[in-house]
Protein backbone atom coordinates (compact mmCIF):
# COMPACT_ATOMS: atom_id res chain seq x y z
CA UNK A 1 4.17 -18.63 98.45
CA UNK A 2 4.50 -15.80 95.72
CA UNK A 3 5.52 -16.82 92.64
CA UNK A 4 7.18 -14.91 89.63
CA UNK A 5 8.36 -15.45 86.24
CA UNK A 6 10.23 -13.29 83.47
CA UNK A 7 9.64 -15.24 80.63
CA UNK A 8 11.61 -16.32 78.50
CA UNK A 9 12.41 -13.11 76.69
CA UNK A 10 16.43 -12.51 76.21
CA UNK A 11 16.69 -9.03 77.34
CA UNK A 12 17.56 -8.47 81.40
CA UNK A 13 14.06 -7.62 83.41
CA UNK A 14 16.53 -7.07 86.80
CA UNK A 15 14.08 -4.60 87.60
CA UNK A 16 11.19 -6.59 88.67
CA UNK A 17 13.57 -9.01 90.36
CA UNK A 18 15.95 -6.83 92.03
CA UNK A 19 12.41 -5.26 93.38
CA UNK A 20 11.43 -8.71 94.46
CA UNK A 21 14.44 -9.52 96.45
CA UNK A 22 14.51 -6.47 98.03
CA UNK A 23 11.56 -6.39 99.40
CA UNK A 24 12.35 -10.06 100.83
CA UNK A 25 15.21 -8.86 102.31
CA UNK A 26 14.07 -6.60 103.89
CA UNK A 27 11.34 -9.03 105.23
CA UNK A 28 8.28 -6.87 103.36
CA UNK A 29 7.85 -10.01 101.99
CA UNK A 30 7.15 -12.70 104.46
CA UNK A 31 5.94 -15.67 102.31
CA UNK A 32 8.69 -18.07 100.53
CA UNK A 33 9.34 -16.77 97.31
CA UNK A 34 9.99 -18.31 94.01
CA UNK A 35 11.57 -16.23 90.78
CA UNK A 36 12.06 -17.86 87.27
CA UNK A 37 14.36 -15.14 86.32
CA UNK A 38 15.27 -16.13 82.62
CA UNK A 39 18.18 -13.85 81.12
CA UNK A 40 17.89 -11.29 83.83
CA UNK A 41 21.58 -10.95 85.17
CA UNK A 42 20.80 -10.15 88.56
CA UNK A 43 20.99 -12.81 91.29
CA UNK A 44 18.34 -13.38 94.07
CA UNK A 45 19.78 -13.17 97.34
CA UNK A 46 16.78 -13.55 99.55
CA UNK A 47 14.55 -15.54 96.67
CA UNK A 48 14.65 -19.26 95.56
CA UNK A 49 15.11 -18.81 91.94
CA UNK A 50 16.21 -20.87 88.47
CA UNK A 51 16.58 -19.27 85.25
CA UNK A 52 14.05 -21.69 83.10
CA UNK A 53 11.51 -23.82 84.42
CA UNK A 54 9.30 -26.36 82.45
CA UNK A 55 5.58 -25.54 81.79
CA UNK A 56 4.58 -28.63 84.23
CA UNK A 57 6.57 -26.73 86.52
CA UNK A 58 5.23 -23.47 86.09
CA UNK A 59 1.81 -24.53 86.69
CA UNK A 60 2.74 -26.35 89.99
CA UNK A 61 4.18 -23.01 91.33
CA UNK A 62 1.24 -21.27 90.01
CA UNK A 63 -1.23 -23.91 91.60
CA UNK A 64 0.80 -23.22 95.45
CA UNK A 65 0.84 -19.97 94.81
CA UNK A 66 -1.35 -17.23 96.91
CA UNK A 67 0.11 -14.60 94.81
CA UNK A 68 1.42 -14.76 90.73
CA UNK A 69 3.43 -11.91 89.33
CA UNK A 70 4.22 -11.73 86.04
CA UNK A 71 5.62 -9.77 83.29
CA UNK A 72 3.43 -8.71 80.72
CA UNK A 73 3.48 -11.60 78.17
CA UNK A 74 0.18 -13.05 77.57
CA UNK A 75 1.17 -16.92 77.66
CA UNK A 76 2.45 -15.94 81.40
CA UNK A 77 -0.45 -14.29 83.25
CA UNK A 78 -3.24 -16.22 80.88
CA UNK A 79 -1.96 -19.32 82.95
CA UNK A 80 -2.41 -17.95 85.88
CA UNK A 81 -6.06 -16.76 85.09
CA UNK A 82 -6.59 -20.72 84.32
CA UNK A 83 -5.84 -21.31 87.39
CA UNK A 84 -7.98 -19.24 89.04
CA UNK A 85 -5.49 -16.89 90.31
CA UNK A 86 -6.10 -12.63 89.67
CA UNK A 87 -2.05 -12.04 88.50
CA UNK A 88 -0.15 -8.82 89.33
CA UNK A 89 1.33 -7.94 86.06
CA UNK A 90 4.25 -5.86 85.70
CA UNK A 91 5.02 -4.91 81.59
CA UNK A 92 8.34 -5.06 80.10
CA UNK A 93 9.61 -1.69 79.14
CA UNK A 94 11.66 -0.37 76.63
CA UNK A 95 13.06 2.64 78.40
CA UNK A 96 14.75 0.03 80.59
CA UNK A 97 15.97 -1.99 78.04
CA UNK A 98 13.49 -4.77 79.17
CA UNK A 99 12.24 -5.00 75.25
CA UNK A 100 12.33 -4.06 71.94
CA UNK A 101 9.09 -1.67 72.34
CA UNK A 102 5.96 -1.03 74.78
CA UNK A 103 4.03 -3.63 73.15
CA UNK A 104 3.36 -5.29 76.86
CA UNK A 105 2.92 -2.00 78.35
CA UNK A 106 -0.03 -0.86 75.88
CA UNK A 107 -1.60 -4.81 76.03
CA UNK A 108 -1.90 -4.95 79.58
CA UNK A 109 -3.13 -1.21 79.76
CA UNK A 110 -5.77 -1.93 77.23
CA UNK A 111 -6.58 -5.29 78.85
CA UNK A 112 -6.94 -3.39 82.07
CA UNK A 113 -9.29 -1.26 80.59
CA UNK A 114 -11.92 -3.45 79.19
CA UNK A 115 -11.84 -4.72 82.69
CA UNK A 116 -9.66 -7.93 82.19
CA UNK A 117 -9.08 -9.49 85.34
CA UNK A 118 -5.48 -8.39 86.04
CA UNK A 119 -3.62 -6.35 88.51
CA UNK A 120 -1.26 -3.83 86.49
CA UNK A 121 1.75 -2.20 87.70
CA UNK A 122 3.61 0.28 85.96
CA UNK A 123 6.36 1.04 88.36
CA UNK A 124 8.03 -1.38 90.47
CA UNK A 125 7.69 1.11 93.58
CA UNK A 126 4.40 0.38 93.61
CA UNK A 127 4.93 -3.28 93.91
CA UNK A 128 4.92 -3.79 97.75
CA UNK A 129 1.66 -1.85 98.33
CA UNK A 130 -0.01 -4.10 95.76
CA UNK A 131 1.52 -7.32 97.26
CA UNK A 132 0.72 -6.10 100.21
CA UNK A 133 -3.03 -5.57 99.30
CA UNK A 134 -2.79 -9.30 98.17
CA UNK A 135 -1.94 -10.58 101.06
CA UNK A 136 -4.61 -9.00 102.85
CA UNK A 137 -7.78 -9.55 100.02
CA UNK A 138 -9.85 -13.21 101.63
CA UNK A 139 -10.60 -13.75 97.67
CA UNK A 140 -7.03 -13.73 95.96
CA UNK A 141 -8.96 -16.15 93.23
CA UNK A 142 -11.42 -14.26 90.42
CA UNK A 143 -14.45 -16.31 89.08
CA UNK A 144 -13.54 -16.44 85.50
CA UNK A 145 -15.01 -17.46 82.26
CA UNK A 146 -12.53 -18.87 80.18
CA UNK A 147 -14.19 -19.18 77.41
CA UNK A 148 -15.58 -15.89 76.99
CA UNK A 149 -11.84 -14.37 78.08
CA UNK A 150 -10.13 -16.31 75.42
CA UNK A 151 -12.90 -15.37 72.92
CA UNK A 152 -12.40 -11.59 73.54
CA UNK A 153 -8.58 -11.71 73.84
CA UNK A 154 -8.56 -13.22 70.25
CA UNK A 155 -10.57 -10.83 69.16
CA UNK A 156 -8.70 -8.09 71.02
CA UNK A 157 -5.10 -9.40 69.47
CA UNK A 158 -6.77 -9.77 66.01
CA UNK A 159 -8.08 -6.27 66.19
CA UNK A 160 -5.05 -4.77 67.06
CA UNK A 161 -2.82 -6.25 64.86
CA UNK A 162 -5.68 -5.88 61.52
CA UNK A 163 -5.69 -2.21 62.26
């Protein structure tokens, strides 16, 4: 099963979503798939979806899950990493009216850079070739180190927000 959550942010993210149910559609996508899609205003058609879910039930989908995609909120792919699970993150942009600024756009780049275990994805064209590389990848599970991630992310956040 993929799962995939929006947050709960109040602008649209149709974009990742549409994406999503497109490439279900068009069977791409073979597993079951489950959106939370939050204030986006565009429907699934091919996806199971709900707009909120509870955090118990986030981490259940997460936990069945083979593959977590995510937008770029930390609370949202930081689960996932608890779980075990490398997410495919896909950041919020303001050029599509997805949020206020690039704030999850420049976090997950950074966070990419110092080698934070996370799959970015800057387009949504590019989704299906990284699902699709996913699927195929035995080890779809990182070994983490959740203390030392958490340790570093709060000193990442604090550093960017002290400067």
């Amino acid at each position: 099963m993929i799962f995939v959550t929006v947050g709960t942010h109040e602008q649209p993210f149709n974009r990742l979503i549409r994406k999503i149910d497109i490439l279900k559609g068009q069977n791409k996508i073979m597993d079951d798939v489950f959106i939370q899609i939050g204030y986006s205003t565009y429907i699934p058609k091919h996806c199971q979806y709900k707009r909120f879910i509870s955090q118990s039930k986030m981490e259940c989908l997460i936990k069945m899950s083979t593959i977590v995609i995510t937008h770029g909120g930390p609370s949202s792919f930081i689960e996932a990493l608890k779980q075990g699970k490398m997410p495919i993150v896909i950041p919020r942009q303001k050029k599509f009216n997805e949020h206020v600024n690039n704030h999850q756009l420049l976090f997950c780049k950074e966070l990419q850079k110092r080698g934070f275990p996370i799959k970015v994805v800057i387009s949504e064209n590019d989704l299906y070739e990284v699902i699709n590389d996913m699927q195929y990848t035995e080890n779809k599970k990182f070994h983490s180190n959740n203390k030392r991630f958490n340790q570093e992310l709060d000193a990442l956040v604090k550093n960017m927000f002290n400067s």
